[in-house]
Protein backbone atom coordinates (compact mmCIF):
# COMPACT_ATOMS: atom_id res chain seq x y z
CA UNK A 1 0.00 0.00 0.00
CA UNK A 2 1.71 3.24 -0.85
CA UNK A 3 2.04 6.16 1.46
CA UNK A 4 -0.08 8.98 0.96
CA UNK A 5 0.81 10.98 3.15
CA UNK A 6 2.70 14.19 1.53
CA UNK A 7 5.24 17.15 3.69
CA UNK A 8 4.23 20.30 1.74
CA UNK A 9 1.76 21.32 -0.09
CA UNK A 10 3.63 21.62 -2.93
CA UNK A 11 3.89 17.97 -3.17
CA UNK A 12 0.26 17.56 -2.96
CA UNK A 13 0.49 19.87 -5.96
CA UNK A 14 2.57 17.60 -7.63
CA UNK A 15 0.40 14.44 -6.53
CA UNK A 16 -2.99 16.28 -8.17
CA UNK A 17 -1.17 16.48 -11.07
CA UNK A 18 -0.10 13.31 -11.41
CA UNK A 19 -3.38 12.01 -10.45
CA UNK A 20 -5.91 14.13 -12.65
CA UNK A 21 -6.45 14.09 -16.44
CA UNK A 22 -5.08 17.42 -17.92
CA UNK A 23 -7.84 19.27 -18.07
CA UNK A 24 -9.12 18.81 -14.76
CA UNK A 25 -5.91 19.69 -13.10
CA UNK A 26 -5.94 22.53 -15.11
CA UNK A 27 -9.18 23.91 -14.16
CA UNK A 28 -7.53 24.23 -10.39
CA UNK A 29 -4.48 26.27 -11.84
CA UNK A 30 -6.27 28.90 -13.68
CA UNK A 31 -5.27 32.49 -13.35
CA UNK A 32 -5.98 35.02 -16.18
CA UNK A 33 -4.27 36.63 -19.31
CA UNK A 34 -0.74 36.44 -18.97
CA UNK A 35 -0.67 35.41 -15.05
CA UNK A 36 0.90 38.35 -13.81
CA UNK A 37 -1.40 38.19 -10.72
CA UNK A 38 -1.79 34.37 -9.50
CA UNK A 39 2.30 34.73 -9.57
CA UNK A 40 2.28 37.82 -7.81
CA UNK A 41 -0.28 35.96 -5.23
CA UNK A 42 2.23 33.69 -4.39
CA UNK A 43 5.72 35.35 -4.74
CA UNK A 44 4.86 38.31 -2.91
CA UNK A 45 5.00 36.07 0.50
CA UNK A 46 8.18 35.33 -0.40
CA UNK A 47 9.43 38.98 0.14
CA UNK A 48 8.28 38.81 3.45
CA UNK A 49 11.07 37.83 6.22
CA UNK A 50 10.72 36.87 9.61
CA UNK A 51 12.36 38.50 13.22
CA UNK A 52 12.76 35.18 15.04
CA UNK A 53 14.21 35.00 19.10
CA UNK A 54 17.03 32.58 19.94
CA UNK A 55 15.59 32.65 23.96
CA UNK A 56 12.90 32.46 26.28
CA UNK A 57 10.39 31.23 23.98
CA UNK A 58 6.80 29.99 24.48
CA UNK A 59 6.13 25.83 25.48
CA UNK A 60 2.78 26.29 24.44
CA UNK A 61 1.31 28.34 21.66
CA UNK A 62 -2.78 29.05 20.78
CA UNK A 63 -3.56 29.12 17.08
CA UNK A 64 -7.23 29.73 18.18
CA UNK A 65 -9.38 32.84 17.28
CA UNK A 66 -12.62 33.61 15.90
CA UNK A 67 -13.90 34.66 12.56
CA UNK A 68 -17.51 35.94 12.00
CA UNK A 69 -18.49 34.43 15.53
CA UNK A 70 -17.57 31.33 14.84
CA UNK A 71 -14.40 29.63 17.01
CA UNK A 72 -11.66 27.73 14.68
CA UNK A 73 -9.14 25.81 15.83
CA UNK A 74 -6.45 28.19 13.55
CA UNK A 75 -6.78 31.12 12.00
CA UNK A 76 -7.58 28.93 8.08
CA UNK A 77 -10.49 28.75 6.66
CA UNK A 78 -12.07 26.82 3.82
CA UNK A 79 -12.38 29.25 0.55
CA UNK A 80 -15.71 28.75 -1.31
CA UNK A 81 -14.60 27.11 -4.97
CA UNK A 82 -17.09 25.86 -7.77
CA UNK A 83 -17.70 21.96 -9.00
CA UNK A 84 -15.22 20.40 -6.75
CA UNK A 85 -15.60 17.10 -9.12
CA UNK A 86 -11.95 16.56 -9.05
CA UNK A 87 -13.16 13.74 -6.73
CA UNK A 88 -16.30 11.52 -6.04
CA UNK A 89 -16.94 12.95 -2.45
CA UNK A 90 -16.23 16.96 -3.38
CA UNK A 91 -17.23 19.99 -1.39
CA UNK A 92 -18.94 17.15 1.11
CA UNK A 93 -14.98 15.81 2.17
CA UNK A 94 -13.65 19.06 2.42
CA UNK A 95 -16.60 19.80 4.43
CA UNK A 96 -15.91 16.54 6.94
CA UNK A 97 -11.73 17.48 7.07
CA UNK A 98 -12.31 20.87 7.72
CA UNK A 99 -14.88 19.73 10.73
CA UNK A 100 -12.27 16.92 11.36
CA UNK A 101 -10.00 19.77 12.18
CA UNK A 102 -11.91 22.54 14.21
CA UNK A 103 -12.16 25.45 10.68
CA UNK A 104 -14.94 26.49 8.93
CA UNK A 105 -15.74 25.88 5.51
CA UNK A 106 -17.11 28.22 2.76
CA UNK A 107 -19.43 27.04 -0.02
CA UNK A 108 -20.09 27.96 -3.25
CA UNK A 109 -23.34 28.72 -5.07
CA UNK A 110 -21.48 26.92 -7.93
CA UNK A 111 -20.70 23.73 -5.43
CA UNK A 112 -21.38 20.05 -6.79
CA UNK A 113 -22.74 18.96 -3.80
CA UNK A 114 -26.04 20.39 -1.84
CA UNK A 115 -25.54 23.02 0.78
CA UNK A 116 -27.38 20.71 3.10
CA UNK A 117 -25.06 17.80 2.52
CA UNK A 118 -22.22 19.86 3.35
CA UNK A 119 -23.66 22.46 6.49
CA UNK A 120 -24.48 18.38 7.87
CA UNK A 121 -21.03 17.33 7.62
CA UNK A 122 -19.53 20.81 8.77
CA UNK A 123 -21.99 22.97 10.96
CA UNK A 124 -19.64 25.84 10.50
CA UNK A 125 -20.34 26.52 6.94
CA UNK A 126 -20.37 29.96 5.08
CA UNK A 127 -22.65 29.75 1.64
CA UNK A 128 -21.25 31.92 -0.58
CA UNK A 129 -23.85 33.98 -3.48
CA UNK A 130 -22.63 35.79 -6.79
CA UNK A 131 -24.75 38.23 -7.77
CA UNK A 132 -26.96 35.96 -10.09
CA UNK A 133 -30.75 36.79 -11.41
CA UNK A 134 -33.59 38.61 -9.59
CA UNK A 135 -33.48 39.64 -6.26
CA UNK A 136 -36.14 36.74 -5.89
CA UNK A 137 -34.07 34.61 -6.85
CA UNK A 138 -30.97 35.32 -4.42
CA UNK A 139 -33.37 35.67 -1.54
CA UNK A 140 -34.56 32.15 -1.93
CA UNK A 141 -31.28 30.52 -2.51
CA UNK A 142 -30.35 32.63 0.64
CA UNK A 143 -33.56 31.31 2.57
CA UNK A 144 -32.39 27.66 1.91
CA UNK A 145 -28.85 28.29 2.96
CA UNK A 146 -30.74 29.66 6.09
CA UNK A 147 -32.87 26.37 6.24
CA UNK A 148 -29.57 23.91 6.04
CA UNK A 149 -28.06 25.56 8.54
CA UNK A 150 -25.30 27.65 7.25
CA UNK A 151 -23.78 30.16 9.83
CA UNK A 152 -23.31 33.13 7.54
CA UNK A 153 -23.11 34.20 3.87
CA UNK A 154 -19.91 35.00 1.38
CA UNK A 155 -20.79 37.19 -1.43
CA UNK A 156 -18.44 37.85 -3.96
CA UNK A 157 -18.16 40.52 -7.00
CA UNK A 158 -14.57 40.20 -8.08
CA UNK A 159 -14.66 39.22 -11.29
CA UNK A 160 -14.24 40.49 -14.62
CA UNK A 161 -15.13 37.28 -16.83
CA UNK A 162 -11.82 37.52 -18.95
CA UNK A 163 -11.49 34.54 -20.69
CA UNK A 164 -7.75 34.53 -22.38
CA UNK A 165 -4.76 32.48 -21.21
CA UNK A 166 -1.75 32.79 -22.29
CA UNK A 167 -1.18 29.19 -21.70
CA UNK A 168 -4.53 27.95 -22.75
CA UNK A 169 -8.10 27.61 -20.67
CA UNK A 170 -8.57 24.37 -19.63
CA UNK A 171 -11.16 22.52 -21.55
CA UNK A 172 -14.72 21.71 -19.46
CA UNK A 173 -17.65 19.97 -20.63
CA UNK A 174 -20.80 21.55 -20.13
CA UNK A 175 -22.12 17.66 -19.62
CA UNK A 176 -20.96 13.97 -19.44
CA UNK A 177 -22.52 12.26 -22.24
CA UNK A 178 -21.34 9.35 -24.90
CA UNK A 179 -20.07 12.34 -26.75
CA UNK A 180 -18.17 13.50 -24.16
CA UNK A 181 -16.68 10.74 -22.73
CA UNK A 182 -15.28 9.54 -26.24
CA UNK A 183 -13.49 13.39 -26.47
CA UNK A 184 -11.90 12.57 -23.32
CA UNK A 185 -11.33 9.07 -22.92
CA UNK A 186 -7.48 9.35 -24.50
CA UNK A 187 -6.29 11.86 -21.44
CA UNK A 188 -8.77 10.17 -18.88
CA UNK A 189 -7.54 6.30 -19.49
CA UNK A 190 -4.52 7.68 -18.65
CA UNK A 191 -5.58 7.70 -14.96
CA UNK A 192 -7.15 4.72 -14.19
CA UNK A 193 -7.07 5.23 -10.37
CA UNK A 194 -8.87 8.82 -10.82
CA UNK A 195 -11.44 7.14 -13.07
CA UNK A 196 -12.17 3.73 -11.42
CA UNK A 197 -12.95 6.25 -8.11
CA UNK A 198 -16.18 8.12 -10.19
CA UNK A 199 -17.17 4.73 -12.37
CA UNK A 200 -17.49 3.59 -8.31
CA UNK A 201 -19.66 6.41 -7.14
CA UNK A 202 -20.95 7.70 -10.31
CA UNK A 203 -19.51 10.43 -13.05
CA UNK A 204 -20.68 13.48 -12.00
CA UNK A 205 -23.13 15.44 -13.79
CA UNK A 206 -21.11 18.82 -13.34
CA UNK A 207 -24.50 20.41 -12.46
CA UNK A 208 -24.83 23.11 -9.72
CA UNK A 209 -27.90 21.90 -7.21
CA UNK A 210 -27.39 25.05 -4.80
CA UNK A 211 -28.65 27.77 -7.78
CA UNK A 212 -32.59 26.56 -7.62
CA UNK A 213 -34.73 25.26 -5.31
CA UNK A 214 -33.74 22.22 -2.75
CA UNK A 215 -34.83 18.92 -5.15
CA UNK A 216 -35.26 21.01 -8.52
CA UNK A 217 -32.27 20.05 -11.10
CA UNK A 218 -29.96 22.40 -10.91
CA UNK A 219 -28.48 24.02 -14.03
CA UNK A 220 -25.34 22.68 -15.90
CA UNK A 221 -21.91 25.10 -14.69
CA UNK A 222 -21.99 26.80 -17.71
CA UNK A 223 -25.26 27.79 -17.62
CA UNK A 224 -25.54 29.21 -14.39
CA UNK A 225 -22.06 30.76 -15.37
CA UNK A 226 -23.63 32.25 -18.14
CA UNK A 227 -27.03 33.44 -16.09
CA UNK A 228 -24.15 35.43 -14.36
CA UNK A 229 -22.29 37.21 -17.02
CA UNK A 230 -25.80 38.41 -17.84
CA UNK A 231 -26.87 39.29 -14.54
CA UNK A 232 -25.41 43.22 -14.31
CA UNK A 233 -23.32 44.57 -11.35
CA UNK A 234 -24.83 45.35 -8.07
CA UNK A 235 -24.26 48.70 -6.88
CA UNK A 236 -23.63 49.42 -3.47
CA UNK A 237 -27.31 50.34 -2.67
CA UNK A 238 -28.32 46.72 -3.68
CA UNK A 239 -25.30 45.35 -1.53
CA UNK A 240 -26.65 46.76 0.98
CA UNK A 241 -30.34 45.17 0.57
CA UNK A 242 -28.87 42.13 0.40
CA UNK A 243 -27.17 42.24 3.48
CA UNK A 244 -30.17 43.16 4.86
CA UNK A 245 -31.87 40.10 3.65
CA UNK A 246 -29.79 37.58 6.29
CA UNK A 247 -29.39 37.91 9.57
CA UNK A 248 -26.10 36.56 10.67
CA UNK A 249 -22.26 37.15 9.71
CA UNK A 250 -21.92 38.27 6.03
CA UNK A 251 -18.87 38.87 4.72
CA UNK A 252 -17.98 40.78 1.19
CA UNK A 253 -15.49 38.93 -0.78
CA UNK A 254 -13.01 41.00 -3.35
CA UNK A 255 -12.29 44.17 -1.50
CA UNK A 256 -8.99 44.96 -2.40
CA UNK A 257 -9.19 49.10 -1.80
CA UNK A 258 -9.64 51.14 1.51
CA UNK A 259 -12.51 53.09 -0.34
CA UNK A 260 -14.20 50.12 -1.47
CA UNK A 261 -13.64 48.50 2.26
CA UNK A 262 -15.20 51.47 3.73
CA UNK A 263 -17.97 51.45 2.23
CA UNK A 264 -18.31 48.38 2.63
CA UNK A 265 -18.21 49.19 6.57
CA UNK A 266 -21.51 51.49 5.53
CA UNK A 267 -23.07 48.75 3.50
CA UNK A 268 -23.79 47.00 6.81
CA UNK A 269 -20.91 44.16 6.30
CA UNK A 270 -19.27 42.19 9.50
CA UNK A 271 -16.64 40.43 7.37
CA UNK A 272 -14.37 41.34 3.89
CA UNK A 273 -11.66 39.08 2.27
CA UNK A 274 -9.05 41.04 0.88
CA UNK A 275 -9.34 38.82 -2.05
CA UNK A 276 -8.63 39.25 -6.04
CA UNK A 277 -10.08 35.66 -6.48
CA UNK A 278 -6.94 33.88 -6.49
CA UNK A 279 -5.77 35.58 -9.50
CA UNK A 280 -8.88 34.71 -11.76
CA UNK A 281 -10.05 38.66 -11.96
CA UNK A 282 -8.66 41.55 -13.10
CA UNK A 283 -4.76 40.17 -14.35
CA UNK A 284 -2.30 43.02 -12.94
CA UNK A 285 -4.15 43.66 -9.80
CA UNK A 286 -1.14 43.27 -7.04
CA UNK A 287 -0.81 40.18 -4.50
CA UNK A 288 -4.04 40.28 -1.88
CA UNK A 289 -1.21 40.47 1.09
CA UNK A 290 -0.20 43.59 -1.01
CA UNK A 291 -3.16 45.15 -0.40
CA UNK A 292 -3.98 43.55 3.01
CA UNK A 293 -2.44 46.23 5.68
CA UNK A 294 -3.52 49.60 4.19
CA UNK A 295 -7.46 47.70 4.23
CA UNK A 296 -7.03 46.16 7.55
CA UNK A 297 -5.46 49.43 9.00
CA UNK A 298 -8.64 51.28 8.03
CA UNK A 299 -11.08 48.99 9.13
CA UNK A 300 -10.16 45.92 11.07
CA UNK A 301 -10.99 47.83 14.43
CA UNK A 302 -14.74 47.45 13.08
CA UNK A 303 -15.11 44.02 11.09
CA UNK A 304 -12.75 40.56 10.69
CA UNK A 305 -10.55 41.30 7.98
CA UNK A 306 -9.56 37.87 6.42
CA UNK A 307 -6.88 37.01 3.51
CA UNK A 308 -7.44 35.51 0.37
CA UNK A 309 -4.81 33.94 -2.01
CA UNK A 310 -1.17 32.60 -2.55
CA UNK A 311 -1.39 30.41 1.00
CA UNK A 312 0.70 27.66 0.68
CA UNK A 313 2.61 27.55 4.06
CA UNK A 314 1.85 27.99 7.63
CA UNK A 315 4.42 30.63 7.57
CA UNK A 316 2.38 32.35 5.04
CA UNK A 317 -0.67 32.14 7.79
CA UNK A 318 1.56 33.83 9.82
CA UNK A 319 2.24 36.72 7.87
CA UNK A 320 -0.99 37.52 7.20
CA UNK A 321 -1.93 37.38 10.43
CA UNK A 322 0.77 40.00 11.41
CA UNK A 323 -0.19 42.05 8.73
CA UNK A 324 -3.55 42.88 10.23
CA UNK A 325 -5.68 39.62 8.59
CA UNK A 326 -7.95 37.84 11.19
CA UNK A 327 -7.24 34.76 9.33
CA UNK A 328 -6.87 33.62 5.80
CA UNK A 329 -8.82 31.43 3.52
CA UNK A 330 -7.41 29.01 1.67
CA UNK A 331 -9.03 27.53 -1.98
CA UNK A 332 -6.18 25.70 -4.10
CA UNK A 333 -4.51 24.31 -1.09
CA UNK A 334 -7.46 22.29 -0.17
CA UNK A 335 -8.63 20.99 -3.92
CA UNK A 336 -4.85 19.93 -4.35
CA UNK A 337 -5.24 17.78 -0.86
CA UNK A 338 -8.87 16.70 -2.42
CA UNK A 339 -6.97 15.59 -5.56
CA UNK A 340 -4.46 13.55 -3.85
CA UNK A 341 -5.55 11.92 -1.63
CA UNK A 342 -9.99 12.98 -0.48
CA UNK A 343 -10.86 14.02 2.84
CA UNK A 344 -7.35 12.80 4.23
CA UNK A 345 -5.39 14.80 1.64
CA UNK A 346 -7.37 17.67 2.85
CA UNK A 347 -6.75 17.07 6.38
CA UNK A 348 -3.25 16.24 5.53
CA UNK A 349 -2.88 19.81 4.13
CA UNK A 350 -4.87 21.44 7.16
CA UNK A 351 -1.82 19.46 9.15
CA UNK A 352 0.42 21.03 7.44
CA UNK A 353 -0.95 24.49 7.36
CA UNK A 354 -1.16 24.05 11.31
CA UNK A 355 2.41 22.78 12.07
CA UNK A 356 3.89 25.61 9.83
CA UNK A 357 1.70 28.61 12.17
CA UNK A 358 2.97 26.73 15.33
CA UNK A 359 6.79 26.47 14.19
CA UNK A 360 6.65 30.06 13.38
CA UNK A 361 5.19 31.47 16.58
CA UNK A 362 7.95 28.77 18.18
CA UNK A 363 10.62 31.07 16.43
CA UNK A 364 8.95 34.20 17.03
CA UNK A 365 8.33 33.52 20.50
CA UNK A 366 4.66 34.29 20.18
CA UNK A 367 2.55 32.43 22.66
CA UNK A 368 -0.42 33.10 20.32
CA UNK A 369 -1.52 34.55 17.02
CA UNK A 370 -3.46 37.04 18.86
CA UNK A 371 0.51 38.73 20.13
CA UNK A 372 1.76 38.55 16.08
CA UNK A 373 2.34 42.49 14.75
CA UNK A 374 4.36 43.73 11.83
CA UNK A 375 7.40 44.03 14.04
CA UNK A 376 7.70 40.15 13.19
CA UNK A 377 8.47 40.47 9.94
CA UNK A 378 10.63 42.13 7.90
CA UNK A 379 9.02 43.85 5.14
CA UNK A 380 11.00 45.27 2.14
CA UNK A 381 10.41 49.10 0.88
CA UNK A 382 7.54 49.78 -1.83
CA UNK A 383 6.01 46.22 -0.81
CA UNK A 384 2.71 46.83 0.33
CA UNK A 385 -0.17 48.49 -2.32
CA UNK A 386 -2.32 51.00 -0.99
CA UNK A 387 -5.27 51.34 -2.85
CA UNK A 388 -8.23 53.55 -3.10
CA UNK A 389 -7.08 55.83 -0.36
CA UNK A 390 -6.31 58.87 -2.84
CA UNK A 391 -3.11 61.09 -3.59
CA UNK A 392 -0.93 58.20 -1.68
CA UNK A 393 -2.32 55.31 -3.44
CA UNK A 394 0.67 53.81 -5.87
């Protein structure tokens, strides 16, 4: 029996890769136009240094803290990602490792699996909404989230639907039919163990059950993708209604500006995720972390502030965290794990995530996140972005 187990995320990288057809694994990769952004995501942690002690450091360090009311074991949360149907179990094993391991987990409107199969399996689960048809329409699929049990609501606007990649879009059925399966039988047979797990369970029908009703038929990906190209922007009057429209924790995902972050403040908001959707918006917008003190200076005294995109490392947890984010959220990380190995590869990443935080409060000789502050780190000149706050923004 081979070991599974995998050291770095990075490897489980490598493992999804092996593991997946082509153009499954690259559906997870994406990124935009040339890239410049899901690099930047990434690399930019890697500018940031640590201030380690050499003495009287802390036994015993907490990694607890709390994120729209809800307590996590470590300041990581699940991000909300569409189809998840790079395995048999989905958003439904995230769901369980992320329970397995005290965190929350977000869920998209665009999930594979229904929001009450995964609020069961995690009772600490966020439904996330695009802005998608009437206002009918996101009330009810806000009402069922309410019904299932979901603790608070993700809505996110960043995204600018560009479609061009320099390296080539992945290609994505719209169904699995004869048709389909003969166009992708020569890169699927290729993976036996990948296929043998759906022929076992069932192929996936790579429809989207959270967008109607609970026991309608949900649409196909693309079509609910396409019901929100044509749906047009909210503007901040409507954002407001909608918040309005649920009673718990609601967080606004995408806020990269202080402008846009304080008015998100007014819009009623308890929650934003200095987010630029992992790279998948707006190509040239600077690394989330960038972006994540100037926001979290102007408003973190009011509402969480949580960080979005390039976590890879527990260190990188860490950094965020002393740059003013409540916590981070975490989206490629986890469908790598979910690749590899199902809800175990997912735990085995949240394991990794969590001995990587508690090394580097060891060496910082932090006792707890809560004591972590930008005199940990060392943080190059012209590194952070501060936009939307006028004549200083660069």
């Amino acid at each position: 029996m081979p070991n599974l187990w995998f050291e770095t995320v990075a490897i489980a990288q490598l493992r999804a890769k092996k593991r997946l057809p082509k153009s499954v694994y690259g559906a997870l990769v994406a990124g935009s136009e040339r890239g410049q952004t899901i690099d930047d995501n990434t690399a930019a942690f890697t500018e940031l240094g640590f201030a380690p002690h050499v003495a009287g450091l802390s036994a015993k360090r907490d990694l607890s803290t709390t994120v729209m009311g809800q307590e996590i074991s470590m300041p990581v949360l699940i991000s909300p990602t569409g189809v998840q149907a790079v395995h048999p179990d989905g958003e439904v094993a995230v769901a369980r490792a992320a329970a397995a391991r005290g965190i929350g987990m977000g869920l998209s409107s665009f999930a594979s699996k229904p929001v009450e199969e995964v609020a069961a399996a995690n009772p600490k689960t966020f439904f996330q909404m695009y802005w998608v048809g009437t206002r009918e329409d996101m009330q009810a699929r806000m009402e069922r989230a309410r019904k299932a049990g979901a603790v608070g609501i993700i809505v996110t606007l960043d995204w600018s639907f560009s479609h061009g990649r320099d390296w080539g879009s992945p290609t994505i059925p719209d169904k699995i039919d004869v048709k389909t399966a003969m166009r992708f039988a020569p890169e699927v047979l290729r993976h036996p163990r990948w296929l043998a797990g759906f022929l076992k369970a069932g192929l996936p029908d790579l429809s989207v059950p959270n967008m109607v009703d609970r026991g309608q038929t949900g649409p196909t990906f693309f079509g609910a993708y396409g019901q929100w190209m044509q749906s047009a922007p909210p503007s901040w009057e409507e954002l407001a209604w909608l918040r309005q429209q649920w009673d718990g924790p609601f967080m606004l995902k995408g806020v990269m500006r202080v402008d846009d972050a304080l008015r998100a403040v007014d819009a009623g908001v308890s929650a934003i995720s200095v987010s630029n959707h992992g790279g998948n918006n707006l190509d040239g917008t600077p690394a989330s972390i960038r972006a994540l003190p100037a926001v979290a200076e102007a408003v973190g005294s009011q509402i969480d502030v949580v960080l979005d995109g390039g976590i890879r490392r527990g260190s990188d947890v860490v950094k965020a965290v002393a740059l003013g984010a409540r916590a981070v959220m975490i989206g490629r990380a986890s469908l790598w794990g979910l690749a590899a190995n199902g809800q175990a590869g997912v735990e085995n990443v949240l394991d990794i995530l969590r001995s990587g935080i508690d090394s580097a409060l060891l060496g910082l000789g932090r006792s707890s996140i809560h004591e972590l502050s930008r005199d940990d780190l060392l943080i190059p000149d012209g590194f952070e972005r501060r936009l939307g706050i006028g004549s200083s923004a660069r």
